[in-house]
C-alpha atoms as a PDB file:
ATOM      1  CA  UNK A   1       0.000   0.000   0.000  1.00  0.00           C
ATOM      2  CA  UNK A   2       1.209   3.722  -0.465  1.00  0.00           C
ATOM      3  CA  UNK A   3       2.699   5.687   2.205  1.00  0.00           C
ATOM      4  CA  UNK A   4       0.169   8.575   0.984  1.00  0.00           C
ATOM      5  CA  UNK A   5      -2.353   5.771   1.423  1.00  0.00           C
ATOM      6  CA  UNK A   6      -1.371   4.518   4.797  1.00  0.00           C
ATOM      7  CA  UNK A   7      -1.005   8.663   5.787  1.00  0.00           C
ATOM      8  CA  UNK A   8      -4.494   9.619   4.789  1.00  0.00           C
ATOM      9  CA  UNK A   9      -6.223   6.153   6.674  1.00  0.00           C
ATOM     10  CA  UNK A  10      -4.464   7.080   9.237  1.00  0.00           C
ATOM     11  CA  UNK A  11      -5.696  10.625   9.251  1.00  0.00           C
ATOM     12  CA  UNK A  12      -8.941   9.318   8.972  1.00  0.00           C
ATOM     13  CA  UNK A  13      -8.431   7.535  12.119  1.00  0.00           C
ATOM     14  CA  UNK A  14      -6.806  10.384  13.909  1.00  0.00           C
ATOM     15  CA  UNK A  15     -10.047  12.552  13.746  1.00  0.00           C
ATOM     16  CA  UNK A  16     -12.762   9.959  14.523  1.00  0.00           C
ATOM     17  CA  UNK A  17     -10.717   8.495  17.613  1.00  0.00           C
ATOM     18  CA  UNK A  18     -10.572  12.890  18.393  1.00  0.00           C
ATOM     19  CA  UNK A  19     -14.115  13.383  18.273  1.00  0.00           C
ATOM     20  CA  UNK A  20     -15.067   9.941  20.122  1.00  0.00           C
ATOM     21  CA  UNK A  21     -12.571  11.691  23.146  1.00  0.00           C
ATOM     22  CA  UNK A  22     -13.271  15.072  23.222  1.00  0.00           C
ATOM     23  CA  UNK A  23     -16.626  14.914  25.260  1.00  0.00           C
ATOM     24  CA  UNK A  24     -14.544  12.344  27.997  1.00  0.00           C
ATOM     25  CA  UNK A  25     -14.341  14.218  31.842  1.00  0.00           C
ATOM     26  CA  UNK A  26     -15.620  17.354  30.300  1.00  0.00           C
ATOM     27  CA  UNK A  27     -17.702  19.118  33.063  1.00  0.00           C
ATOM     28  CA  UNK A  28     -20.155  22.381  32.700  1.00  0.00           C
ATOM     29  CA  UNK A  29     -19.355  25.699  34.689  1.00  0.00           C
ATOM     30  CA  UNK A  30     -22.545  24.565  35.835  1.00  0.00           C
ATOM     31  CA  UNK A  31     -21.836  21.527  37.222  1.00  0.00           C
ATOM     32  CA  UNK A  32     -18.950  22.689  38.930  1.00  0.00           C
ATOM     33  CA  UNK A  33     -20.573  25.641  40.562  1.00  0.00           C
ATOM     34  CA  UNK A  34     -17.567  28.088  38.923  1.00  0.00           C
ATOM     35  CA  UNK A  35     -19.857  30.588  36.474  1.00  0.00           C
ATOM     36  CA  UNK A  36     -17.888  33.189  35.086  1.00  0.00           C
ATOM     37  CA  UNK A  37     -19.821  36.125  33.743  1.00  0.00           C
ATOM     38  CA  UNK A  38     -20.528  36.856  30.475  1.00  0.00           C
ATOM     39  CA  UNK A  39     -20.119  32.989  29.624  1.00  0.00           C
ATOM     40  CA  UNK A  40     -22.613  30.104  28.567  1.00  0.00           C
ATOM     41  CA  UNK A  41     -23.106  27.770  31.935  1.00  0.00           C
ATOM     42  CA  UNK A  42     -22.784  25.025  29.942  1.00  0.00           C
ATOM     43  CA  UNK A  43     -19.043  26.406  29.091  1.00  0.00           C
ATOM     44  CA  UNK A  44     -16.791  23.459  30.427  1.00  0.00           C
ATOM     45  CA  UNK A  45     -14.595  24.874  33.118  1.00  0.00           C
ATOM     46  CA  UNK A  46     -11.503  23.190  31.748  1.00  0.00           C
ATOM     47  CA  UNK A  47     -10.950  20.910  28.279  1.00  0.00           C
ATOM     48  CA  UNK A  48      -7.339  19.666  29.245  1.00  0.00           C
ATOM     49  CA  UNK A  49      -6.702  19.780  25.249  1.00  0.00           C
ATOM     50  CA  UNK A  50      -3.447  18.662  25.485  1.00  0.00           C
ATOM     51  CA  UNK A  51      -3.890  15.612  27.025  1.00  0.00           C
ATOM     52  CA  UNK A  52      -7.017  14.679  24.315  1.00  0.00           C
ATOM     53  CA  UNK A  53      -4.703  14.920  22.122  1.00  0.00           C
ATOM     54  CA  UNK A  54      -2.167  12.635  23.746  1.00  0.00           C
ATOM     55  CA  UNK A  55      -4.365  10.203  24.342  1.00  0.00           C
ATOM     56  CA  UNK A  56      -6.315  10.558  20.637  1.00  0.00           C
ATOM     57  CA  UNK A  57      -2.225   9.723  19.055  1.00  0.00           C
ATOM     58  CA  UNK A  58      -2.010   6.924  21.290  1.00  0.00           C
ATOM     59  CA  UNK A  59      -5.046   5.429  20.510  1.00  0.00           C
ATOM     60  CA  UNK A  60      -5.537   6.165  16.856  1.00  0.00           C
ATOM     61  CA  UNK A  61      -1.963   4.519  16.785  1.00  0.00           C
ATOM     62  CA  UNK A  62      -3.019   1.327  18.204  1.00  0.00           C
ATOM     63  CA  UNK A  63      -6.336   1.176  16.026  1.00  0.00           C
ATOM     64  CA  UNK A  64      -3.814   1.826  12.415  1.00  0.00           C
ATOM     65  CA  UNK A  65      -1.439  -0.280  14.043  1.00  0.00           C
ATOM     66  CA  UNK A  66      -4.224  -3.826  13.811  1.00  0.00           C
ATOM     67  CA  UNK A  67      -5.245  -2.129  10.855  1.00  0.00           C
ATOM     68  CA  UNK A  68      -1.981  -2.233   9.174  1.00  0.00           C
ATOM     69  CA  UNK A  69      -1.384  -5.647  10.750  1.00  0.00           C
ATOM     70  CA  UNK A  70      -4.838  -7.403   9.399  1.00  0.00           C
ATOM     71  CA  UNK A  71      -3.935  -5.655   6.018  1.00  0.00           C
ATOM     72  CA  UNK A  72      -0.259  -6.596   5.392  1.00  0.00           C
ATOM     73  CA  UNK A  73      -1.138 -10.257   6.567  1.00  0.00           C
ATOM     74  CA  UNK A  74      -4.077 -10.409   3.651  1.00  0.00           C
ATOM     75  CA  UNK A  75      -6.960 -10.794   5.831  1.00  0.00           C
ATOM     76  CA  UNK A  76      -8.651  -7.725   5.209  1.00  0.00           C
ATOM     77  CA  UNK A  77      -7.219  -5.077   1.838  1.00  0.00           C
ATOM     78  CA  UNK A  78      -8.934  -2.163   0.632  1.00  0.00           C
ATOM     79  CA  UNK A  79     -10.171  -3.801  -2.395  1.00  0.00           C
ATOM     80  CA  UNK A  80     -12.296  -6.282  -0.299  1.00  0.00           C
ATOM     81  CA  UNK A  81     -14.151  -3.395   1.464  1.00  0.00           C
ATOM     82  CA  UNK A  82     -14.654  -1.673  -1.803  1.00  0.00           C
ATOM     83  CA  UNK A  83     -16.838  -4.899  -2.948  1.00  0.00           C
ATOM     84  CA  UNK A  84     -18.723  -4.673  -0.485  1.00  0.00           C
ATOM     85  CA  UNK A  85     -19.461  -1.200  -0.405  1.00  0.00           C
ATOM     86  CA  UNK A  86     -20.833  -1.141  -3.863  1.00  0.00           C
ATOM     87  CA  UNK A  87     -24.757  -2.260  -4.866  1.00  0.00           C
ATOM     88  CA  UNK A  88     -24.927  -4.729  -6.390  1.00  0.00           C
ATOM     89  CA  UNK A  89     -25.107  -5.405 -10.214  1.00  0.00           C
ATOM     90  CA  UNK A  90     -28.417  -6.212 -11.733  1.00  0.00           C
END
């Protein structure tokens, strides 16, 4: 497979694995009693960014990572899962 390839699936990856994180231990100015004014309550108090992003690398890593494995030992390939994303023929 082509290292563009293998960069843009992994990519892909990258940003679903962010979104699926981003709303872990997020908590509200309301819920921690800590409005500030002039802000939405539902404002979280702290997103601790940097470590979402730590921990979306790490994870998105080990996800390509059995990807790359299951593809390079011919048990799943690109080709397969473009058969059966197609209708098929009548």
């Amino acid at each position: 497979m082509a290292t563009g390839t293998l960069v843009a699936i992994y990519f892909i990856i990258w940003w679903v694995v962010l979104f699926a994180i981003l709303p872990w231990g997020v908590r509200s100015q309301e819920e921690t009693g800590e409005i500030s004014a002039g802000t939405d309550p539902g404002a979280p108090t702290s997103a601790r960014m940097l470590r979402k992003l730590v921990l979306t690398t790490l994870v998105a890593a080990v996800i390509f990572a059995i990807f790359y494995f299951l593809q390079a030992a011919n048990i799943i390939s690109l080709e397969r899962i473009v058969q059966f994303t197609h209708p098929p023929h009548t």
